[in-house]
C-alpha atoms as a PDB file:
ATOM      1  CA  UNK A   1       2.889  -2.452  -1.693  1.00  0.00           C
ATOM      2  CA  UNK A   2       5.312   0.092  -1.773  1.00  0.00           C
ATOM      3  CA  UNK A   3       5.835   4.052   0.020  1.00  0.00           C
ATOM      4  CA  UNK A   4       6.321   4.987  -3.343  1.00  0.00           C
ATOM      5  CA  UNK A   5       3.121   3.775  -4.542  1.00  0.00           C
ATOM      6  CA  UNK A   6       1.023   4.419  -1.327  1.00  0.00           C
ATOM      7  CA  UNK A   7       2.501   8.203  -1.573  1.00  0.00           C
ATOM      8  CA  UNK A   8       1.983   8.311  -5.315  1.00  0.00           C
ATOM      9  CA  UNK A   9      -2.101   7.211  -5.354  1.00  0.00           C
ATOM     10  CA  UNK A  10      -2.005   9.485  -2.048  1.00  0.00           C
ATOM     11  CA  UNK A  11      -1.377  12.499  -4.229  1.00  0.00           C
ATOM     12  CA  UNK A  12      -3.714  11.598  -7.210  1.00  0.00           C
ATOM     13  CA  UNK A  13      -6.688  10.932  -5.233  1.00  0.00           C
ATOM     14  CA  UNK A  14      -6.140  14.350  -3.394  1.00  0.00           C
ATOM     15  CA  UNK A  15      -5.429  15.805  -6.849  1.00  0.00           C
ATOM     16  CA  UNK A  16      -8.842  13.976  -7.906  1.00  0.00           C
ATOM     17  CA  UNK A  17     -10.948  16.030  -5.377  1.00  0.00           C
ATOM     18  CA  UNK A  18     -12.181  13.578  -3.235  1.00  0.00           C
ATOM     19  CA  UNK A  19     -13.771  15.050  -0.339  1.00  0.00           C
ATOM     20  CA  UNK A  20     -13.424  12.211   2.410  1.00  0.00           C
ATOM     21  CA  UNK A  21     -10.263  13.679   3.636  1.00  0.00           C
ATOM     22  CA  UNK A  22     -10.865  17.536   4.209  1.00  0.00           C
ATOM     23  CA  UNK A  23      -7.677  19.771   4.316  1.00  0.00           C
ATOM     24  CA  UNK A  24      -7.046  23.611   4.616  1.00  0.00           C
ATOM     25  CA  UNK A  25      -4.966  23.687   0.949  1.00  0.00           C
ATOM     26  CA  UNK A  26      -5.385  20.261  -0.665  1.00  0.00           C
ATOM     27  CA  UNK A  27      -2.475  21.366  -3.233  1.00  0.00           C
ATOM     28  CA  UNK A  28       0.418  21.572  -0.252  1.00  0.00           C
ATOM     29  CA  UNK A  29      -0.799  18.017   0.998  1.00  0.00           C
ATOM     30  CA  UNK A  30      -1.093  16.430  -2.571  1.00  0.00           C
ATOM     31  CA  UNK A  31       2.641  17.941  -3.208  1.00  0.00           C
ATOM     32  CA  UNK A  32       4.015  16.564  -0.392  1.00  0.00           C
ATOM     33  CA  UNK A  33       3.217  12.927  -1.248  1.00  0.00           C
ATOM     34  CA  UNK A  34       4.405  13.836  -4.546  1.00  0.00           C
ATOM     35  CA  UNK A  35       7.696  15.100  -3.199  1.00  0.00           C
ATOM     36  CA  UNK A  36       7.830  12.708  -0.940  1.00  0.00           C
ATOM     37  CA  UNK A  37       7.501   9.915  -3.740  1.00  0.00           C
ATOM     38  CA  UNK A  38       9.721  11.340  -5.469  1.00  0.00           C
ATOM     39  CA  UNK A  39      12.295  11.591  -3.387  1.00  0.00           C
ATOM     40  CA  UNK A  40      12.561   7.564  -2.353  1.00  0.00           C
ATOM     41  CA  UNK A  41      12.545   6.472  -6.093  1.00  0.00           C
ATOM     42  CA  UNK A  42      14.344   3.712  -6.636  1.00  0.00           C
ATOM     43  CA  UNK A  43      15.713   3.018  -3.318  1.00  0.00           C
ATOM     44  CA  UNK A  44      12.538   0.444  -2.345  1.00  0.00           C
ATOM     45  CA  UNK A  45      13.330  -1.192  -5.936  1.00  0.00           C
ATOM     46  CA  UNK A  46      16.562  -1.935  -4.629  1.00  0.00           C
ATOM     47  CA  UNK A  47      15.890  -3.083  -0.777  1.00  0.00           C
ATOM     48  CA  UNK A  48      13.611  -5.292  -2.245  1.00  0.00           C
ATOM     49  CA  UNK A  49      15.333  -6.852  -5.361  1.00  0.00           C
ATOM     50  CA  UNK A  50      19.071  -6.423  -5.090  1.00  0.00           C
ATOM     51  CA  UNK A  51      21.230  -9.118  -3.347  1.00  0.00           C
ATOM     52  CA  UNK A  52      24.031  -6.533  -2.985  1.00  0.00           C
ATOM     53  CA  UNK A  53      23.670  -3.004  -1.690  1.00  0.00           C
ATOM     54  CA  UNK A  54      25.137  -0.350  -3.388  1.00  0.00           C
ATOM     55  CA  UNK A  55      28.130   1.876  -1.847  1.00  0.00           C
ATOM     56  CA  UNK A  56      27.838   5.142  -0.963  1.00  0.00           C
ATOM     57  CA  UNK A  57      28.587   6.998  -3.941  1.00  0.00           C
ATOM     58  CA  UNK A  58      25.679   5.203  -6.290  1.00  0.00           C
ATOM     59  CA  UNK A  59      23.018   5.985  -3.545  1.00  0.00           C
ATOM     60  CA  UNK A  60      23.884   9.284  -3.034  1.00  0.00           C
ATOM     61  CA  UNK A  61      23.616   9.593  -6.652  1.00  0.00           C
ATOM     62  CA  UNK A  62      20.644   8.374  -6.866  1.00  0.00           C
ATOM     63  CA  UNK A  63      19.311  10.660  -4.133  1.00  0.00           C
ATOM     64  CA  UNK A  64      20.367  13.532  -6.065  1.00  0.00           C
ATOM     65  CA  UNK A  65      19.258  12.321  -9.319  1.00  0.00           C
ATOM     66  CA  UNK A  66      15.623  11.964  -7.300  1.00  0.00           C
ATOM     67  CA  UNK A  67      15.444  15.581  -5.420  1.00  0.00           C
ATOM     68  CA  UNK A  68      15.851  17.011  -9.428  1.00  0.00           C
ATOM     69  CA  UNK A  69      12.368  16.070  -9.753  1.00  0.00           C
ATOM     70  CA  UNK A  70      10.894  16.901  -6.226  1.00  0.00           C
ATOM     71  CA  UNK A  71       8.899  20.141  -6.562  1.00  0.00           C
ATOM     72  CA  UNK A  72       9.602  21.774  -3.804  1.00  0.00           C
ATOM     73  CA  UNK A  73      13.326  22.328  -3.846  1.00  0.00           C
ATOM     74  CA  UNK A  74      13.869  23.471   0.101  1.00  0.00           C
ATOM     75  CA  UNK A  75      12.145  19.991   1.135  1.00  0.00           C
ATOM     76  CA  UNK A  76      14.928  18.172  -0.976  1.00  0.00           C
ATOM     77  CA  UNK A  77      17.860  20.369   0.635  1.00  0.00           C
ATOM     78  CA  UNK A  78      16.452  20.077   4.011  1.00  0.00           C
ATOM     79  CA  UNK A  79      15.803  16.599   3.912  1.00  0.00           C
ATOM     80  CA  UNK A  80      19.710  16.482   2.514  1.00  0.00           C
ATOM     81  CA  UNK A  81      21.051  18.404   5.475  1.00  0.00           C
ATOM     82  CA  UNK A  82      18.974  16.328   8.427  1.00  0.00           C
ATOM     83  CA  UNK A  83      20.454  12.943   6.909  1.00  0.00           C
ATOM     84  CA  UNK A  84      24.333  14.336   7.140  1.00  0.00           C
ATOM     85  CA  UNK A  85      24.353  15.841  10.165  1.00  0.00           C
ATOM     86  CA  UNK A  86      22.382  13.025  11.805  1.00  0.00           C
ATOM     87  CA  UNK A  87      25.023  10.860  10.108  1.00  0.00           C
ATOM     88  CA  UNK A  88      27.774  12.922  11.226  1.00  0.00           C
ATOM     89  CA  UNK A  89      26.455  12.358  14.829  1.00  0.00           C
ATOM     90  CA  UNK A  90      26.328   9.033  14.205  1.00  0.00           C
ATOM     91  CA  UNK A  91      30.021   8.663  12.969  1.00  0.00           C
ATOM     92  CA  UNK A  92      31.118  10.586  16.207  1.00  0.00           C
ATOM     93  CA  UNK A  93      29.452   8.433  18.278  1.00  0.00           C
ATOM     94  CA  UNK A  94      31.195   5.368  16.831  1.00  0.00           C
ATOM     95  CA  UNK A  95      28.496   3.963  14.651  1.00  0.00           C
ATOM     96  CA  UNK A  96      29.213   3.120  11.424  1.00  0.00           C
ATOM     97  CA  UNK A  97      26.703   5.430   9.504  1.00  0.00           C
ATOM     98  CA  UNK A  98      28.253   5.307   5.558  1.00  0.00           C
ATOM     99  CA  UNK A  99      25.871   2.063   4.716  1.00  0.00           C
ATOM    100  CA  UNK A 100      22.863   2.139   2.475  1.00  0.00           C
ATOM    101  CA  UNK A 101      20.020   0.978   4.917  1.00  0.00           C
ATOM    102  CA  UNK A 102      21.196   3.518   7.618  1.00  0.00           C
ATOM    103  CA  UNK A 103      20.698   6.261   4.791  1.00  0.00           C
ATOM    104  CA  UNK A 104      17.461   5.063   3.803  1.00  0.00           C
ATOM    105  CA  UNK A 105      15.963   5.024   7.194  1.00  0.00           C
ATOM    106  CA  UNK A 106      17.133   8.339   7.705  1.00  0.00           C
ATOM    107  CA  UNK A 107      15.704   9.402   4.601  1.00  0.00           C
ATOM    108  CA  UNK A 108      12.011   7.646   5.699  1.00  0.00           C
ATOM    109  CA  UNK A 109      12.759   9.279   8.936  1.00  0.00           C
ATOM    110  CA  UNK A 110      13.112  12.830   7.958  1.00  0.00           C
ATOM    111  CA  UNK A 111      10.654  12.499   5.372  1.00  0.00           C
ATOM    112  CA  UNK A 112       8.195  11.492   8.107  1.00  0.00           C
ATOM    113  CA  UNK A 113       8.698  14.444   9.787  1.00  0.00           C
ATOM    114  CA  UNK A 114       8.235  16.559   7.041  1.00  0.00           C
ATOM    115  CA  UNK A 115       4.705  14.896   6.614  1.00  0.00           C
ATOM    116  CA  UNK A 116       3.837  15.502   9.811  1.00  0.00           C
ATOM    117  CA  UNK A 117       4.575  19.127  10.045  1.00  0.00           C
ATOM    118  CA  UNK A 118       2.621  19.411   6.843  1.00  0.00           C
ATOM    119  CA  UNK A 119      -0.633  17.345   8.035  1.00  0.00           C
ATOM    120  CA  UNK A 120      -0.911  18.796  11.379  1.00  0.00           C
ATOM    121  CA  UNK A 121      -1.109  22.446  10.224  1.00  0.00           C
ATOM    122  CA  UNK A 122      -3.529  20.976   7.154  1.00  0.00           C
ATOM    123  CA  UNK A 123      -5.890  18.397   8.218  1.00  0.00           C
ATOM    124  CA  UNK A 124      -9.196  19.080   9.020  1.00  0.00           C
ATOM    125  CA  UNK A 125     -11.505  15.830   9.447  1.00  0.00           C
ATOM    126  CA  UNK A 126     -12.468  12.881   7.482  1.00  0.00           C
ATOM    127  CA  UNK A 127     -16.287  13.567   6.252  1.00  0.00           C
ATOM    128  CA  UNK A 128     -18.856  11.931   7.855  1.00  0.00           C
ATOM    129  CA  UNK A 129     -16.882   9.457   9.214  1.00  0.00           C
ATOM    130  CA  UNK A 130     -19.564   7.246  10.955  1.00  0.00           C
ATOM    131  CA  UNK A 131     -21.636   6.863   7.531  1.00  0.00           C
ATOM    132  CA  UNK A 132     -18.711   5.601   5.892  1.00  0.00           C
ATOM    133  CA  UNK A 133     -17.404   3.483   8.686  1.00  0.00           C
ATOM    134  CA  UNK A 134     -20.432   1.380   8.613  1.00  0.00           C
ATOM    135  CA  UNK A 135     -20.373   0.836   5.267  1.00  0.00           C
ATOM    136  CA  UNK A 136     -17.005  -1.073   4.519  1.00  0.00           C
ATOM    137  CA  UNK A 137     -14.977  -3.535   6.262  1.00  0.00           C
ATOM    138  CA  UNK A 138     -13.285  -2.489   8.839  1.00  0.00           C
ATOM    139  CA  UNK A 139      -9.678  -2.904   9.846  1.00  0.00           C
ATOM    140  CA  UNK A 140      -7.790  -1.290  13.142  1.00  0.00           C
ATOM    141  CA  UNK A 141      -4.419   0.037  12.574  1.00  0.00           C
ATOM    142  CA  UNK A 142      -1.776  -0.014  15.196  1.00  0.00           C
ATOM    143  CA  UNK A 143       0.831   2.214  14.282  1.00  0.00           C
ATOM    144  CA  UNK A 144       4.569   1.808  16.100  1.00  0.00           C
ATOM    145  CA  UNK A 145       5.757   5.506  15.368  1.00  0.00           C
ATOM    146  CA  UNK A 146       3.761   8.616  15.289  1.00  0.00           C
ATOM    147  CA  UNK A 147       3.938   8.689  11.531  1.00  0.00           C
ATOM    148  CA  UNK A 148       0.671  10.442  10.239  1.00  0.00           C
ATOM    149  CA  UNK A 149       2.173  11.028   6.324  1.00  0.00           C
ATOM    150  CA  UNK A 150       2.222   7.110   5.798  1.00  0.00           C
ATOM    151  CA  UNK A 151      -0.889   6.590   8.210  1.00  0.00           C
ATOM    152  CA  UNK A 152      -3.235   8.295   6.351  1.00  0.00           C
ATOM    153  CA  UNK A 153      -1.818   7.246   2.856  1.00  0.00           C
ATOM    154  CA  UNK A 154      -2.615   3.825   4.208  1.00  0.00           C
ATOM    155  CA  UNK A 155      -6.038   4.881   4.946  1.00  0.00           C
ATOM    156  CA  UNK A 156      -5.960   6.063   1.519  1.00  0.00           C
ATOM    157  CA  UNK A 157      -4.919   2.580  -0.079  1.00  0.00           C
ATOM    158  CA  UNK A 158      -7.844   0.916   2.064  1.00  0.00           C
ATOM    159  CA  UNK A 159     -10.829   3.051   1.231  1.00  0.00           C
ATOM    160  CA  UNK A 160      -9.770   2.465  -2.777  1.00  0.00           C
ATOM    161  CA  UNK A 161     -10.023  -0.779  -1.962  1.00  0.00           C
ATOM    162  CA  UNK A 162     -13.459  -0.713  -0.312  1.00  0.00           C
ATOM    163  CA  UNK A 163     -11.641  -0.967   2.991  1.00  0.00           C
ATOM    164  CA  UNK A 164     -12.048   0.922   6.429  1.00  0.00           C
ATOM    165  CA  UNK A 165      -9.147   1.348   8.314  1.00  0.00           C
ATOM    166  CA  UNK A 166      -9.319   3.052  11.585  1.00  0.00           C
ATOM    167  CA  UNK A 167      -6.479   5.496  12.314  1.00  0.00           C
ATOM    168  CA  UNK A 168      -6.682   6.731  15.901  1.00  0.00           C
ATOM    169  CA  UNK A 169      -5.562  10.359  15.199  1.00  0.00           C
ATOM    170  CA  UNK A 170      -7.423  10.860  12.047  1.00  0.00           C
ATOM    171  CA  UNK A 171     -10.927  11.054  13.978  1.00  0.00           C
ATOM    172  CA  UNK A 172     -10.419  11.136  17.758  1.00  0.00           C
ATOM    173  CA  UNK A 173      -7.615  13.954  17.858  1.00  0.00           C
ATOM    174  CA  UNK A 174      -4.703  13.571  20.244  1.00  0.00           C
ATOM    175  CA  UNK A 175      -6.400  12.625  24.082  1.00  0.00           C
ATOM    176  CA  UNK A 176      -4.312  13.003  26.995  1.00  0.00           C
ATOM    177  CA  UNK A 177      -6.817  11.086  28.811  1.00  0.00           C
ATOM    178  CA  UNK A 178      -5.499   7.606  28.938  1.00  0.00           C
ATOM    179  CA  UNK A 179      -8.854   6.644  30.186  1.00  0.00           C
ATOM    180  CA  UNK A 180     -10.772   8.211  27.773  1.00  0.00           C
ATOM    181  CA  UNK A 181      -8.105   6.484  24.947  1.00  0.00           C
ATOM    182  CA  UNK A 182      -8.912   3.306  26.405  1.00  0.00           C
ATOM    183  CA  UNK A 183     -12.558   3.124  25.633  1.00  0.00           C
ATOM    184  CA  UNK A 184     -12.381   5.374  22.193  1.00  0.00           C
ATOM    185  CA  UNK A 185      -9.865   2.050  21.292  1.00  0.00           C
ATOM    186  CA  UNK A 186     -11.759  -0.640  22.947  1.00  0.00           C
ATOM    187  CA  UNK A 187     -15.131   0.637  21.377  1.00  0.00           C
ATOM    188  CA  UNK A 188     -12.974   0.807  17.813  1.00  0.00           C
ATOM    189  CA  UNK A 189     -11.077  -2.684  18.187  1.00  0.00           C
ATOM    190  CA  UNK A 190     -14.596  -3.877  19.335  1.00  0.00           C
ATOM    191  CA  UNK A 191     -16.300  -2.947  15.956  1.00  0.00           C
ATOM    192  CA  UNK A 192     -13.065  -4.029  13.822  1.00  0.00           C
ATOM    193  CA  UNK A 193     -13.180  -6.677  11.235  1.00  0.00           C
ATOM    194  CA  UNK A 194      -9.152  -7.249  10.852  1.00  0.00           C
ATOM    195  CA  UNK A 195      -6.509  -5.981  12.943  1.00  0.00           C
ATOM    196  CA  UNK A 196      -3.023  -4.395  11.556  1.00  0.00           C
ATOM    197  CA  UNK A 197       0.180  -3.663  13.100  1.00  0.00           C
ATOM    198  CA  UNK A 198       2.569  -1.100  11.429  1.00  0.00           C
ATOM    199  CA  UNK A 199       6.165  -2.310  11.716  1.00  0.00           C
ATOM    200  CA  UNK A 200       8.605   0.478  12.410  1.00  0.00           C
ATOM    201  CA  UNK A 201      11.223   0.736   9.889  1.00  0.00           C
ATOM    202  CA  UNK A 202      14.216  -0.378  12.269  1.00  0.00           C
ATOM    203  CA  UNK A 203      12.897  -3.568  12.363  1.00  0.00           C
ATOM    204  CA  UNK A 204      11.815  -4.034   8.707  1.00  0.00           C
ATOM    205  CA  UNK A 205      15.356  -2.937   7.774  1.00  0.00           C
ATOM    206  CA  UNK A 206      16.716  -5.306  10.646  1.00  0.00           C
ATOM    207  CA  UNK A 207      18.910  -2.313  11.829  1.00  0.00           C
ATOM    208  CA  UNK A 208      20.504  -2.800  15.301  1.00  0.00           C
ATOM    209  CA  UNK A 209      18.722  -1.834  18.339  1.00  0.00           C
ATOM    210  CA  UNK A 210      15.811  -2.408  20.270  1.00  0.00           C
ATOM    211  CA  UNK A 211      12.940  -3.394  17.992  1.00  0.00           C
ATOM    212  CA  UNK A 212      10.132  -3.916  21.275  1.00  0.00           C
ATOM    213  CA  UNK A 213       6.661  -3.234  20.776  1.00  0.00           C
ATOM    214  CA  UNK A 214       5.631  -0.171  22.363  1.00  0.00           C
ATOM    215  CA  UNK A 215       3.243  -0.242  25.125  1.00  0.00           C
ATOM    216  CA  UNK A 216      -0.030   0.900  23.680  1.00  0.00           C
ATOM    217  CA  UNK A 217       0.428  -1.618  20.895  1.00  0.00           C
ATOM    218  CA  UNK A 218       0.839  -4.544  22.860  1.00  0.00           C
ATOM    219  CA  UNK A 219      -2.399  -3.181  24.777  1.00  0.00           C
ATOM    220  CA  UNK A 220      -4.195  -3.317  21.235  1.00  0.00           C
ATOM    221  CA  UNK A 221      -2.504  -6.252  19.972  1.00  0.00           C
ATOM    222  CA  UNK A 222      -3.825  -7.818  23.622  1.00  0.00           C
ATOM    223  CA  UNK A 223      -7.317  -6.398  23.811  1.00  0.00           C
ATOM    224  CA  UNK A 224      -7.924  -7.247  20.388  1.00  0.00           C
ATOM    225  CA  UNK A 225      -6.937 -10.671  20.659  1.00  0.00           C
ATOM    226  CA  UNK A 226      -9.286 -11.239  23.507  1.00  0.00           C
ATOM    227  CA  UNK A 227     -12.529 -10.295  20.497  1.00  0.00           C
ATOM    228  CA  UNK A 228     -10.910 -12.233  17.592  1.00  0.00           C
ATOM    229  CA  UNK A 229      -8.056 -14.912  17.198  1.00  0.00           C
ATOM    230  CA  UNK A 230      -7.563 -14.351  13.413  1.00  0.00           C
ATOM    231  CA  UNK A 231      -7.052 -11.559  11.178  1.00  0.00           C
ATOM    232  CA  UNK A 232      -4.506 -10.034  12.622  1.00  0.00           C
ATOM    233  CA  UNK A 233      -1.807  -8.829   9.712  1.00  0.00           C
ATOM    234  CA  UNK A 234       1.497  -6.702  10.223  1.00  0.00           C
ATOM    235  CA  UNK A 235       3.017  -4.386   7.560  1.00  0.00           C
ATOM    236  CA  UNK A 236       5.987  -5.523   5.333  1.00  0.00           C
ATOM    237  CA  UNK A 237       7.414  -3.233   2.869  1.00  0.00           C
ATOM    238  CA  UNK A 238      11.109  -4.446   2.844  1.00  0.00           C
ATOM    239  CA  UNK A 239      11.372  -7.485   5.519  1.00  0.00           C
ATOM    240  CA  UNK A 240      10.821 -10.968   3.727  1.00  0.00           C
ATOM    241  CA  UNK A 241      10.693 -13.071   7.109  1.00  0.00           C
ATOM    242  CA  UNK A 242       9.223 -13.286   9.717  1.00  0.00           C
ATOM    243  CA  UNK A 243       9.315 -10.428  12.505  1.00  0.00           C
ATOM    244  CA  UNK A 244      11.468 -11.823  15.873  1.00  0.00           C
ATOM    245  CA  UNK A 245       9.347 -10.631  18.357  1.00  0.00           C
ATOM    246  CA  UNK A 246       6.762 -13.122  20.125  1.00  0.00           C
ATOM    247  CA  UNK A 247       3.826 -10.692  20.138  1.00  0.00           C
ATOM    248  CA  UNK A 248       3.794 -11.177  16.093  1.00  0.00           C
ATOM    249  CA  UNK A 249       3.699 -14.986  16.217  1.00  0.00           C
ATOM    250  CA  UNK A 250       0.170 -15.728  15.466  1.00  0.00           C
ATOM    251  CA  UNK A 251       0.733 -12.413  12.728  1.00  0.00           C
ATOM    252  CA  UNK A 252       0.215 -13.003   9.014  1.00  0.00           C
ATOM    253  CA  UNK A 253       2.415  -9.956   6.487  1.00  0.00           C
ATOM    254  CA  UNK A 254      -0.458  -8.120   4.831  1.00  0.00           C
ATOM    255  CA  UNK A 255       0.362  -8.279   0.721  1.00  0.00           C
ATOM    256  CA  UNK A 256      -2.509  -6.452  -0.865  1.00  0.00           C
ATOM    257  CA  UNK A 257      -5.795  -5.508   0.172  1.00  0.00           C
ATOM    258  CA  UNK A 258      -8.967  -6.988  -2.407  1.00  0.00           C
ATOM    259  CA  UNK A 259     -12.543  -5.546  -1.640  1.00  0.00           C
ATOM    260  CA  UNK A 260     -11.459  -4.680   1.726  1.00  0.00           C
ATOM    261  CA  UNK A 261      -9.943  -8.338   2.552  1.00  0.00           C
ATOM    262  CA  UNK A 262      -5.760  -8.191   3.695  1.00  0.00           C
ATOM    263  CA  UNK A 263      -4.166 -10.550   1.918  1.00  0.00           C
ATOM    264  CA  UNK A 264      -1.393 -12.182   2.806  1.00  0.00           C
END
């Protein structure tokens, strides 16, 4: 399980027509996972297969071999400009910024952000959502970053996969009432069948810095525990052992998903 490929069946199911996500203009969200595909091509291949990164010139080559092929051209040069002056900052700052993983994240980072601006002023509601909840099994999804692009392609990957998974923002809307929160996410990890936690990238990468678990997933992770010891699954794109943090202990790395079943 890839971005690429999470992005990639993203776009073709929106490009397919299928009405359980409803946007405002399904062709600007089916481009962006398209773009968005596009533009990390490659660069999983080689976090997950090469022993050796590569320096700075090949991945910068390869970035600009990949934006030849993104659609929309502005997204590629954008993305471009965010990553150098973020790494610029960086440099000034003392860090050392000219290293393959801290370009990738970057380049997940902005990309994100792109997503998100597209999403929010394009999403509408997932159909009928309480017909089709009951009908598949259902999984809870704790996400570490507000990252709705790769949220809802994960949704996406479950529901081909006669899977439910339950992404907060998708069908309650953002709640200021914590209290209210509370028992729209009890009620939800109450009903849940399996329980996953997105990993940010900073960890997966093993980047330096904090890597705790923020607040309101250690609530879920917590609460959730409480209703069911087992099935409980984290995210790993990129990291091949096991997380350092205590909280993911009893966690198993979700590989696949078969008829709705992680497996790990």
């Amino acid at each position: 399980m890839t971005r690429y490929n999470l992005f990639m069946e993203s776009g073709n199911l929106i490009t397919n027509d299928n009405s359980i996500v409803r946007y405002k203009d399904y062709l600007i969200v089916r481009n962006m996972y398209y773009d968005s595909a596009h533009l990390i091509m490659h660069f999983e291949d080689i976090i997950n297969s090469r022993s050796e990164l590569p320096r700075r010139e090949e991945y910068l080559e390869i970035f600009h071999s990949n934006a030849e092929t993104v659609e929309n051209k502005s997204f590629a040069n954008e993305i471009e400009k965010q990553i150098q002056r973020q790494m610029d900052v960086n440099t000034v700052n003392g860090h050392s910024s000219h290293n393959f993983k801290t370009f990738f994240r970057l380049l997940l980072k902005a990309i994100a952000e792109y997503q998100e601006d597209i999403i929010n002023a394009n999403y509408v509601e997932v159909a009928n959502v309480k017909a089709v909840s009951t009908l598949k099994k259902r999984t809870f999804l704790s996400y570490a970053y507000y990252d709705k692009g790769l949220t809802q392609a994960l949704f996406y990957y479950f529901w081909l996969r006669s899977g439910f998974l339950y992404v907060n923002w998708m069908w309650e809307g953002v709640n200021k009432n914590g209290s209210t929160t509370k028992e729209q996410l009890e009620d939800a990890l109450r009903k849940s069948d399996q329980f996953l936690f997105l990993r940010t990238t900073n960890s997966e990468l093993r980047m330096p810095g904090s890597h705790f678990i923020r607040q309101w997933c250690a609530w879920e992770m917590g609460n959730y525990y409480t209703k069911n010891k087992r099935e409980k699954y984290y995210t790993s794109f990129y990291d091949k052992n096991e997380p350092r943090n205590d909280l993911l202990d009893s966690f198993k790395p979700m590989r696949e998903v078969v008829q709705g079943e992680i497996q790990y």
